[in-house]
PDB file of N, CA and C in Angstrom:
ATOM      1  N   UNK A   1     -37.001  -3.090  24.899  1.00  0.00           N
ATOM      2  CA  UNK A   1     -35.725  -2.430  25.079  1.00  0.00           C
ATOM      3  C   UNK A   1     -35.623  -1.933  26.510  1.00  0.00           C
ATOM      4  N   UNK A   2     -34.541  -1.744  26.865  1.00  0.00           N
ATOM      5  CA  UNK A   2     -34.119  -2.004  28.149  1.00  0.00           C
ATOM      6  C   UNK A   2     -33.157  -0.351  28.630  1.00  0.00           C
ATOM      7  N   UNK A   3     -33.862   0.694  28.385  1.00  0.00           N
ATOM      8  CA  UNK A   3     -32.478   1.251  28.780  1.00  0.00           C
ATOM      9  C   UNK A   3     -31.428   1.683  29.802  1.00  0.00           C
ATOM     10  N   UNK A   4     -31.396   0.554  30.607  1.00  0.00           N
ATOM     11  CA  UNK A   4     -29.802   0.600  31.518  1.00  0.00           C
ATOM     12  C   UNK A   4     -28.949  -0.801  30.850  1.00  0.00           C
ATOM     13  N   UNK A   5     -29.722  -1.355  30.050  1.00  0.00           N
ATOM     14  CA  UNK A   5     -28.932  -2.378  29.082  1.00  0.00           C
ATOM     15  C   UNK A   5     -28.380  -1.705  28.140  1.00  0.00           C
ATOM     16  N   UNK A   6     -28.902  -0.628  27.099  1.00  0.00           N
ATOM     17  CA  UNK A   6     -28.540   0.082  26.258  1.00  0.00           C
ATOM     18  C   UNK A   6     -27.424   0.752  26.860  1.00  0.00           C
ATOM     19  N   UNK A   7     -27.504   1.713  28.252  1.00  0.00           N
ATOM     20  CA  UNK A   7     -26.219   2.265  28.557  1.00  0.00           C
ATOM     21  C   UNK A   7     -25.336   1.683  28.794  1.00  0.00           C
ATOM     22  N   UNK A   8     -25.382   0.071  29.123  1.00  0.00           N
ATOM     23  CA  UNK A   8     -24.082  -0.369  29.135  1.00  0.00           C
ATOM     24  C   UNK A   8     -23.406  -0.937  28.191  1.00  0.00           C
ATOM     25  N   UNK A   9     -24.347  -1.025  27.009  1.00  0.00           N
ATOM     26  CA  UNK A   9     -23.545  -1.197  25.733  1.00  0.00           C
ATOM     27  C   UNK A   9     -22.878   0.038  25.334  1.00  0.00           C
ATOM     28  N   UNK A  10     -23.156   1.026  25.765  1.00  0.00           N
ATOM     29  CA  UNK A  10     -22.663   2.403  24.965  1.00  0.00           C
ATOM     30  C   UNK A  10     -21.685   2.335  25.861  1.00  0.00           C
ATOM     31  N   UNK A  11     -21.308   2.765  26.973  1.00  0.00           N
ATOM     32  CA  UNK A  11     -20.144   2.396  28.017  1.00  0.00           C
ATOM     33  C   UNK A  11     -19.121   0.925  27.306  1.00  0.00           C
ATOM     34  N   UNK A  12     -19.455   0.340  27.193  1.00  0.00           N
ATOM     35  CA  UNK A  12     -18.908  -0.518  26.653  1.00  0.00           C
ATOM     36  C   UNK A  12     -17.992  -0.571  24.887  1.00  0.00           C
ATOM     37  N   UNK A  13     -19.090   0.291  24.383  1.00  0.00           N
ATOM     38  CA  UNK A  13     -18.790   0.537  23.492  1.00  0.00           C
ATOM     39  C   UNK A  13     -17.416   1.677  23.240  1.00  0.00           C
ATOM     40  N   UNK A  14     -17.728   2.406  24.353  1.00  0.00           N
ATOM     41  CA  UNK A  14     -16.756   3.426  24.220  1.00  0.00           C
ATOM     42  C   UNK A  14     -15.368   3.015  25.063  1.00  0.00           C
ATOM     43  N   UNK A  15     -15.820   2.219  25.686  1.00  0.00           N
ATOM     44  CA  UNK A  15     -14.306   1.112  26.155  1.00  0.00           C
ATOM     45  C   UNK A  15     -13.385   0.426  24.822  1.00  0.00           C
ATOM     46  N   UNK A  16     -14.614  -0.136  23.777  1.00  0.00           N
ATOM     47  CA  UNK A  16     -14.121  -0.964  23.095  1.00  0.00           C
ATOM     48  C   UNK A  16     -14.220  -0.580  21.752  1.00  0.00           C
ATOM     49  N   UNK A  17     -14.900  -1.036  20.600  1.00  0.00           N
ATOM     50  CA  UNK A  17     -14.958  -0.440  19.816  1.00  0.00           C
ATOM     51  C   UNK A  17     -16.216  -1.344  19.231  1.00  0.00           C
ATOM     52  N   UNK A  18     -17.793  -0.417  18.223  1.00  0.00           N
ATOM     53  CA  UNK A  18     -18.509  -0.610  17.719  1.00  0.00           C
ATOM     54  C   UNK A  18     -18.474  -1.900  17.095  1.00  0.00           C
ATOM     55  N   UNK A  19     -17.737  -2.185  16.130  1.00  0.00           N
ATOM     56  CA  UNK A  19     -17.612  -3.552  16.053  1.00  0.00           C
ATOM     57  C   UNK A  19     -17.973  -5.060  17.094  1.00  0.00           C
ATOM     58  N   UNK A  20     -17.549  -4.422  17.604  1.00  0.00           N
ATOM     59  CA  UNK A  20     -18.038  -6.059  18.593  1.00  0.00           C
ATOM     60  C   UNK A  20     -19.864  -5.981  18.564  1.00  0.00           C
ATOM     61  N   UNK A  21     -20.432  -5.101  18.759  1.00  0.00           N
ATOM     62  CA  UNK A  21     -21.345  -5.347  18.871  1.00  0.00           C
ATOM     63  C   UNK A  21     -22.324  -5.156  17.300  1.00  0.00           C
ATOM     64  N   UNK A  22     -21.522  -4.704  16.158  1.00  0.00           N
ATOM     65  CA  UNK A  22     -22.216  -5.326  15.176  1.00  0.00           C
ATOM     66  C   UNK A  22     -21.656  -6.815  14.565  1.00  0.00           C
ATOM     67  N   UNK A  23     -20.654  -7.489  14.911  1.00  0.00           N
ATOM     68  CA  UNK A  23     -20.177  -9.019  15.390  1.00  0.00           C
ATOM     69  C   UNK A  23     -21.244  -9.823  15.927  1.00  0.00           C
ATOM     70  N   UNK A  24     -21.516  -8.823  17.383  1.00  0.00           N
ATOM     71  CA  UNK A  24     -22.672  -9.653  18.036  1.00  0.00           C
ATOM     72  C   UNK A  24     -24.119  -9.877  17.412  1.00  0.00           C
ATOM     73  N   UNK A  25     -24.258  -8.724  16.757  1.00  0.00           N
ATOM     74  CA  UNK A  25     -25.682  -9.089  16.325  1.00  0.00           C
ATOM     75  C   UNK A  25     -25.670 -10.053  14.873  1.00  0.00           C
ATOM     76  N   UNK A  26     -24.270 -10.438  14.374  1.00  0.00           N
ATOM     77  CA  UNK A  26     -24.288 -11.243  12.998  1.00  0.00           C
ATOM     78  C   UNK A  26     -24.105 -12.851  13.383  1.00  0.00           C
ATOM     79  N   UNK A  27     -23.710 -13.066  14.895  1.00  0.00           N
ATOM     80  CA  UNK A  27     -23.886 -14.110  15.046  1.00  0.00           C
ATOM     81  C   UNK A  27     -25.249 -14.542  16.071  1.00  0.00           C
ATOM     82  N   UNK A  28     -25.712 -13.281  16.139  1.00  0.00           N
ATOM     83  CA  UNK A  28     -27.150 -13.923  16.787  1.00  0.00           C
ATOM     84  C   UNK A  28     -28.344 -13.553  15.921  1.00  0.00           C
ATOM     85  N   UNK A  29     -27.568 -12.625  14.365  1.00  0.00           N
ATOM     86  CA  UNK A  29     -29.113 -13.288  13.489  1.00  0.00           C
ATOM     87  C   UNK A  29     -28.613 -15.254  12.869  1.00  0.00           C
ATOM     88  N   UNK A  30     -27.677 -15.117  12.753  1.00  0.00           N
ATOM     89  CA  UNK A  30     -27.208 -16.205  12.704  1.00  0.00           C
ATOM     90  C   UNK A  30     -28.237 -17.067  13.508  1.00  0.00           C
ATOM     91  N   UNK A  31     -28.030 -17.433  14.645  1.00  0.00           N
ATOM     92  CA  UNK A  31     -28.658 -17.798  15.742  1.00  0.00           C
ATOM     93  C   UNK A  31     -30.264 -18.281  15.468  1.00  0.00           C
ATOM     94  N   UNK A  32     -30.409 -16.942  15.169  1.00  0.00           N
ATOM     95  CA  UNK A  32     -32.486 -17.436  14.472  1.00  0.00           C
ATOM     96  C   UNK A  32     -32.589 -18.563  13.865  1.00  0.00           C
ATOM     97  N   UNK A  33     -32.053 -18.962  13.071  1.00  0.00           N
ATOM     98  CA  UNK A  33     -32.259 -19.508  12.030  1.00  0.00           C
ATOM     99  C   UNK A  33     -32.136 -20.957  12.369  1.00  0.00           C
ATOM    100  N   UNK A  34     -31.851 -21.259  13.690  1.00  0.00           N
ATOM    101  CA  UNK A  34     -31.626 -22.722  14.194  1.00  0.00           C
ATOM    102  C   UNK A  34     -33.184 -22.756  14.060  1.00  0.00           C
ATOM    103  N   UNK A  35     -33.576 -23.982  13.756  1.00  0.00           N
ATOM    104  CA  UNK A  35     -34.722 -24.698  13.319  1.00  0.00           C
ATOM    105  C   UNK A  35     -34.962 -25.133  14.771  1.00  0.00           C
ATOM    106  N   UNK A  36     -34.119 -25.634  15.947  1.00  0.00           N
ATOM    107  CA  UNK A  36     -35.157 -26.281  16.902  1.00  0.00           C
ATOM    108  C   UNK A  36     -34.932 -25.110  18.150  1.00  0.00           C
ATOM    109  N   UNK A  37     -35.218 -24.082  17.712  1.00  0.00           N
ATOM    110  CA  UNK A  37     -35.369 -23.056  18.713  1.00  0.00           C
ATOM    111  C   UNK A  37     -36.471 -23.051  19.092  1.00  0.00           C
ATOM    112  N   UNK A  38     -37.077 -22.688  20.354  1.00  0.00           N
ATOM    113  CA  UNK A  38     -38.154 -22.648  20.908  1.00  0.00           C
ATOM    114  C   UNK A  38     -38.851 -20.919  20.507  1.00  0.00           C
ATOM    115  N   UNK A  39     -39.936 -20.733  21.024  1.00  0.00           N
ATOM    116  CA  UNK A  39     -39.951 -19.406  20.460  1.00  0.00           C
ATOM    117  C   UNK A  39     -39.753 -18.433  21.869  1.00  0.00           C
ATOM    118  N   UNK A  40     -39.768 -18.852  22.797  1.00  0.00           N
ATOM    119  CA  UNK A  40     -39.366 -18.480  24.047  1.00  0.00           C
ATOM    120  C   UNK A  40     -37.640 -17.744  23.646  1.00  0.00           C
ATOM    121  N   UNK A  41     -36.644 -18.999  23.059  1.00  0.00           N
ATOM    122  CA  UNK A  41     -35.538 -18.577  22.688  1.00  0.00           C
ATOM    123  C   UNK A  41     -35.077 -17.742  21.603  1.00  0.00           C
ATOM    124  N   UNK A  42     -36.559 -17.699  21.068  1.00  0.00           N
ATOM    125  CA  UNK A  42     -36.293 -16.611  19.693  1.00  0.00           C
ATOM    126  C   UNK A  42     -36.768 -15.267  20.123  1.00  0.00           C
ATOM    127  N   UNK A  43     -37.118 -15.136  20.932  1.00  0.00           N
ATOM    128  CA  UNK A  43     -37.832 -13.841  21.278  1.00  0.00           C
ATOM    129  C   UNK A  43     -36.940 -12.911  22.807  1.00  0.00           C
ATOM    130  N   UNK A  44     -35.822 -14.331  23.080  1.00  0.00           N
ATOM    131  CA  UNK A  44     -34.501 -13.356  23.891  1.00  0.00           C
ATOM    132  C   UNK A  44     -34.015 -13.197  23.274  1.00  0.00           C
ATOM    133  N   UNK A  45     -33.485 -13.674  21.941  1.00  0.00           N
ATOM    134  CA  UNK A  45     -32.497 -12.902  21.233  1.00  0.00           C
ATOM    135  C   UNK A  45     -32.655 -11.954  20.457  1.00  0.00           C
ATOM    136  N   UNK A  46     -34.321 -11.590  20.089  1.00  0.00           N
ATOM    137  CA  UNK A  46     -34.774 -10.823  19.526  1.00  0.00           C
ATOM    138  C   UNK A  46     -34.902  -9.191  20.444  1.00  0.00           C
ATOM    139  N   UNK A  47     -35.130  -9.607  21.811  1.00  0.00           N
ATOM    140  CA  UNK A  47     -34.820  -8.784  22.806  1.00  0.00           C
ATOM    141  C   UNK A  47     -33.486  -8.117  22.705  1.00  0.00           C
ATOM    142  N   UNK A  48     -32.175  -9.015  22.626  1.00  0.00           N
ATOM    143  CA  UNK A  48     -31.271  -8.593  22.571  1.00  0.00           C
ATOM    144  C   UNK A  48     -30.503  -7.660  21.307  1.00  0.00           C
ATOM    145  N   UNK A  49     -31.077  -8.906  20.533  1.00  0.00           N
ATOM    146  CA  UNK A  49     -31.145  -7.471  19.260  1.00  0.00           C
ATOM    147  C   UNK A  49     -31.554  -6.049  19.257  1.00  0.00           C
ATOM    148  N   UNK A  50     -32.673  -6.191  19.839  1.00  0.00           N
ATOM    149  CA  UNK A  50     -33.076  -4.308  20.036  1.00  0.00           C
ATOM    150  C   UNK A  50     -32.159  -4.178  20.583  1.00  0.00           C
ATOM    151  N   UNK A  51     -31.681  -4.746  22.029  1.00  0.00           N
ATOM    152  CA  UNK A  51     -30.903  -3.443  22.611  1.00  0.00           C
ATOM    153  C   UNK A  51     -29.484  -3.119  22.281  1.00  0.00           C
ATOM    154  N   UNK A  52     -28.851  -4.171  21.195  1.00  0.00           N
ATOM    155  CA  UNK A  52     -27.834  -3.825  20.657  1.00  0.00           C
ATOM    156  C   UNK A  52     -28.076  -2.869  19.691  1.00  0.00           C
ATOM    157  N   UNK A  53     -29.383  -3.000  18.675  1.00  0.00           N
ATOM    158  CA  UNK A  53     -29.552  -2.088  18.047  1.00  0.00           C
ATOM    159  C   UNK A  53     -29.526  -0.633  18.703  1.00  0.00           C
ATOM    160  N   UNK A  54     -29.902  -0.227  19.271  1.00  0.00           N
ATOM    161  CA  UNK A  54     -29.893   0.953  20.319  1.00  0.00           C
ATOM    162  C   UNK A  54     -29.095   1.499  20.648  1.00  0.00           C
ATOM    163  N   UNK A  55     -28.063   0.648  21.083  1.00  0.00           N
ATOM    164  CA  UNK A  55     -26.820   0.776  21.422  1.00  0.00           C
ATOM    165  C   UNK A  55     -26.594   1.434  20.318  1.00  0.00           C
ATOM    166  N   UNK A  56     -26.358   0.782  18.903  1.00  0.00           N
ATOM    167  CA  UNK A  56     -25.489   1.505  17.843  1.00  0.00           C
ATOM    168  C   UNK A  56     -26.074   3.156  17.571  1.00  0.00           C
ATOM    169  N   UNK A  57     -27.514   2.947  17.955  1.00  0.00           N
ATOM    170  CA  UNK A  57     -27.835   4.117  17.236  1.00  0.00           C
ATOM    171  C   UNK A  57     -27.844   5.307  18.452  1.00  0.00           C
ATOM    172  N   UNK A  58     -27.829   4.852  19.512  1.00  0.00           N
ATOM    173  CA  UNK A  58     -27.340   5.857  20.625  1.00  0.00           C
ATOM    174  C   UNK A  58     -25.923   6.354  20.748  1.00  0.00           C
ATOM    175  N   UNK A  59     -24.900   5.519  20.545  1.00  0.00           N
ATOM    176  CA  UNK A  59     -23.751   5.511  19.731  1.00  0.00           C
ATOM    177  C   UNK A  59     -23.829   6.468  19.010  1.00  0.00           C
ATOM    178  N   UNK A  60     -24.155   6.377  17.729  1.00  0.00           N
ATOM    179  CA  UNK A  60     -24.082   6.989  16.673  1.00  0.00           C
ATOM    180  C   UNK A  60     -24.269   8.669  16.836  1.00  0.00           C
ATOM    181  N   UNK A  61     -25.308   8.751  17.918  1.00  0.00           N
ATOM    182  CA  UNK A  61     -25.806  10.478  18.327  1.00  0.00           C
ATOM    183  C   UNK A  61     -24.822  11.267  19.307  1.00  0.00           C
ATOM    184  N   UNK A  62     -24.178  10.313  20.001  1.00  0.00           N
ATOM    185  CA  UNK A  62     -23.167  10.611  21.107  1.00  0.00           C
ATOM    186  C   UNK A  62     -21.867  10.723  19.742  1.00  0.00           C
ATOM    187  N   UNK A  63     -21.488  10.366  18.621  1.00  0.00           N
ATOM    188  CA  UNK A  63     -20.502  10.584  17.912  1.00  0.00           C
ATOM    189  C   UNK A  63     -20.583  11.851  17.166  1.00  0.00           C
ATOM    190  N   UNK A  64     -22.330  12.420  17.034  1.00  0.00           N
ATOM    191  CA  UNK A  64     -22.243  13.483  16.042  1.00  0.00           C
ATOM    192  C   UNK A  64     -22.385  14.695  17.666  1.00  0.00           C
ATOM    193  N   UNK A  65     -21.855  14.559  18.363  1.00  0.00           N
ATOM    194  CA  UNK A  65     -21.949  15.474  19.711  1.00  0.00           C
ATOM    195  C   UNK A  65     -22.948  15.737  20.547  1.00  0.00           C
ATOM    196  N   UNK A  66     -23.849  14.758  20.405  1.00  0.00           N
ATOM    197  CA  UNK A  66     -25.145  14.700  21.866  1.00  0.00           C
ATOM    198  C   UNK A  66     -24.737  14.106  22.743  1.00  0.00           C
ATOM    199  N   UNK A  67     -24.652  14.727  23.799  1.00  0.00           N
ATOM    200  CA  UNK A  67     -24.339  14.134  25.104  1.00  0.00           C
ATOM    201  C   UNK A  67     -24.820  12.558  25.430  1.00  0.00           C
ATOM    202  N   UNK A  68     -24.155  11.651  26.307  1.00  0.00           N
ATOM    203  CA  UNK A  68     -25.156  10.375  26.237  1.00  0.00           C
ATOM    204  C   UNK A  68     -25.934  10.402  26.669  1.00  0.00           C
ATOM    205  N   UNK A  69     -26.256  11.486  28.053  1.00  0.00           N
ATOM    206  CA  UNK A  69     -27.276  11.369  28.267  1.00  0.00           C
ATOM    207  C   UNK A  69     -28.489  11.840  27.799  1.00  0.00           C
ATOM    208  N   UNK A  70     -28.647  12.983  26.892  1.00  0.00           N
ATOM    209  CA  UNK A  70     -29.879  13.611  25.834  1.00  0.00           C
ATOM    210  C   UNK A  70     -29.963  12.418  24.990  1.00  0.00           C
ATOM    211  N   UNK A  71     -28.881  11.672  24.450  1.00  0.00           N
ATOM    212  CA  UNK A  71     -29.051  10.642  22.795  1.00  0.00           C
ATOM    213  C   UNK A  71     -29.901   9.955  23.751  1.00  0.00           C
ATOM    214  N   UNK A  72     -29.610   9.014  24.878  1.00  0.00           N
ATOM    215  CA  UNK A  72     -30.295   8.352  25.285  1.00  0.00           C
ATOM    216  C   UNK A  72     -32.108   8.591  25.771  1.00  0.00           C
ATOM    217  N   UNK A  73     -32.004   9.743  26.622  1.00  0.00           N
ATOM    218  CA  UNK A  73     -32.880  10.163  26.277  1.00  0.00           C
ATOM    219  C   UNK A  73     -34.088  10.159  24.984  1.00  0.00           C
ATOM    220  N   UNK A  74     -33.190  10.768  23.672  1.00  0.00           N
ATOM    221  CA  UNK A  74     -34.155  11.082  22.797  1.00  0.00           C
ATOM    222  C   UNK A  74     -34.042   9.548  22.157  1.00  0.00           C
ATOM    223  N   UNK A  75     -33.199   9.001  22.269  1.00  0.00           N
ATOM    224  CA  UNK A  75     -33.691   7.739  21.589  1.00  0.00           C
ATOM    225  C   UNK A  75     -34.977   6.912  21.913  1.00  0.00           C
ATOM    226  N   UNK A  76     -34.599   6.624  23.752  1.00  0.00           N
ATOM    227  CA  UNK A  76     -36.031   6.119  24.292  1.00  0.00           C
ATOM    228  C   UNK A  76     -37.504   6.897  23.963  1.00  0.00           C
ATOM    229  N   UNK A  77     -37.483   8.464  23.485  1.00  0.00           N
ATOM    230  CA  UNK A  77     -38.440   8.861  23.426  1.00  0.00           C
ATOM    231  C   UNK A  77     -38.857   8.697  21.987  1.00  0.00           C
ATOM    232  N   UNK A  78     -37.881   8.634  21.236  1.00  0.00           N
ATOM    233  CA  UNK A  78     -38.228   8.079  19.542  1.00  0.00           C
ATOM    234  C   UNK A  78     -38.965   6.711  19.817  1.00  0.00           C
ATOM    235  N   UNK A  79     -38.613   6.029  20.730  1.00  0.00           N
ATOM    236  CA  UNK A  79     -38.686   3.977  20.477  1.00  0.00           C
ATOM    237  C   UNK A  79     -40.836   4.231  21.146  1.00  0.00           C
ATOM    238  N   UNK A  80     -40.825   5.413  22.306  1.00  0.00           N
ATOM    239  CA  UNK A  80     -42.080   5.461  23.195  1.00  0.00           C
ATOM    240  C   UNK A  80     -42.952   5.960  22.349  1.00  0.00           C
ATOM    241  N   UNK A  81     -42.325   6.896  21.340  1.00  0.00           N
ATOM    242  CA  UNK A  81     -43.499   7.680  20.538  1.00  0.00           C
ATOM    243  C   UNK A  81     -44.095   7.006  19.179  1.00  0.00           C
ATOM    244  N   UNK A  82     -42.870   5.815  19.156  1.00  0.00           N
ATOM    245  CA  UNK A  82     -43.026   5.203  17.909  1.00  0.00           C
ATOM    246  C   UNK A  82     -44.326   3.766  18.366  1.00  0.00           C
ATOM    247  N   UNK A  83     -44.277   3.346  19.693  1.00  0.00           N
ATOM    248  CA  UNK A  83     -45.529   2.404  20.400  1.00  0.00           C
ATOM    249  C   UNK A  83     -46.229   3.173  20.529  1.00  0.00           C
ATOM    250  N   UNK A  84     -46.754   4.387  20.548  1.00  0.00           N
ATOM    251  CA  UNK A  84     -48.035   4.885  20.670  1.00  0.00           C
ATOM    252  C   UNK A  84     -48.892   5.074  19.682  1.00  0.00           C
TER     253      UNK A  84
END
């Protein structure tokens, strides 16, 4: 996960609306499931998945009134504490 990718989904998000990017992630689990994917190509979109995931759920903390920049914050520190 990437987070200046994550902030620009949330920027984005708040341009546009949540939907698109749970759209995006139904046509790129979609996507997996191609049989002559390389695993090189399964593992960018799997990339991308996190950081859409992120997006929503950084989203989601900035809707119940955390600033973006603390959600973001505490999100990356949920994702760091959760690899250790």
């Amino acid at each position: 996960m990437k987070i200046p990718i994550i902030k620009h989904l949330v920027d984005f998000v708040e341009k546009n609306d949540v939907d698109y990017i749970h759209e995006t992630l139904e046509l790129l689990e979609s996507l997996v499931d191609v049989p002559t994917l390389k695993d090189e190509e399964t593992a960018v979109i799997g990339e991308l998945m996190s950081n859409l995931y992120g997006a929503i759920e950084v989203h989601k903390e900035i809707a119940h009134g955390t600033t973006k920049k603390d959600a973001l914050n505490g999100f990356m520190k949920r994702v760091l504490g959760s690899i250790s």
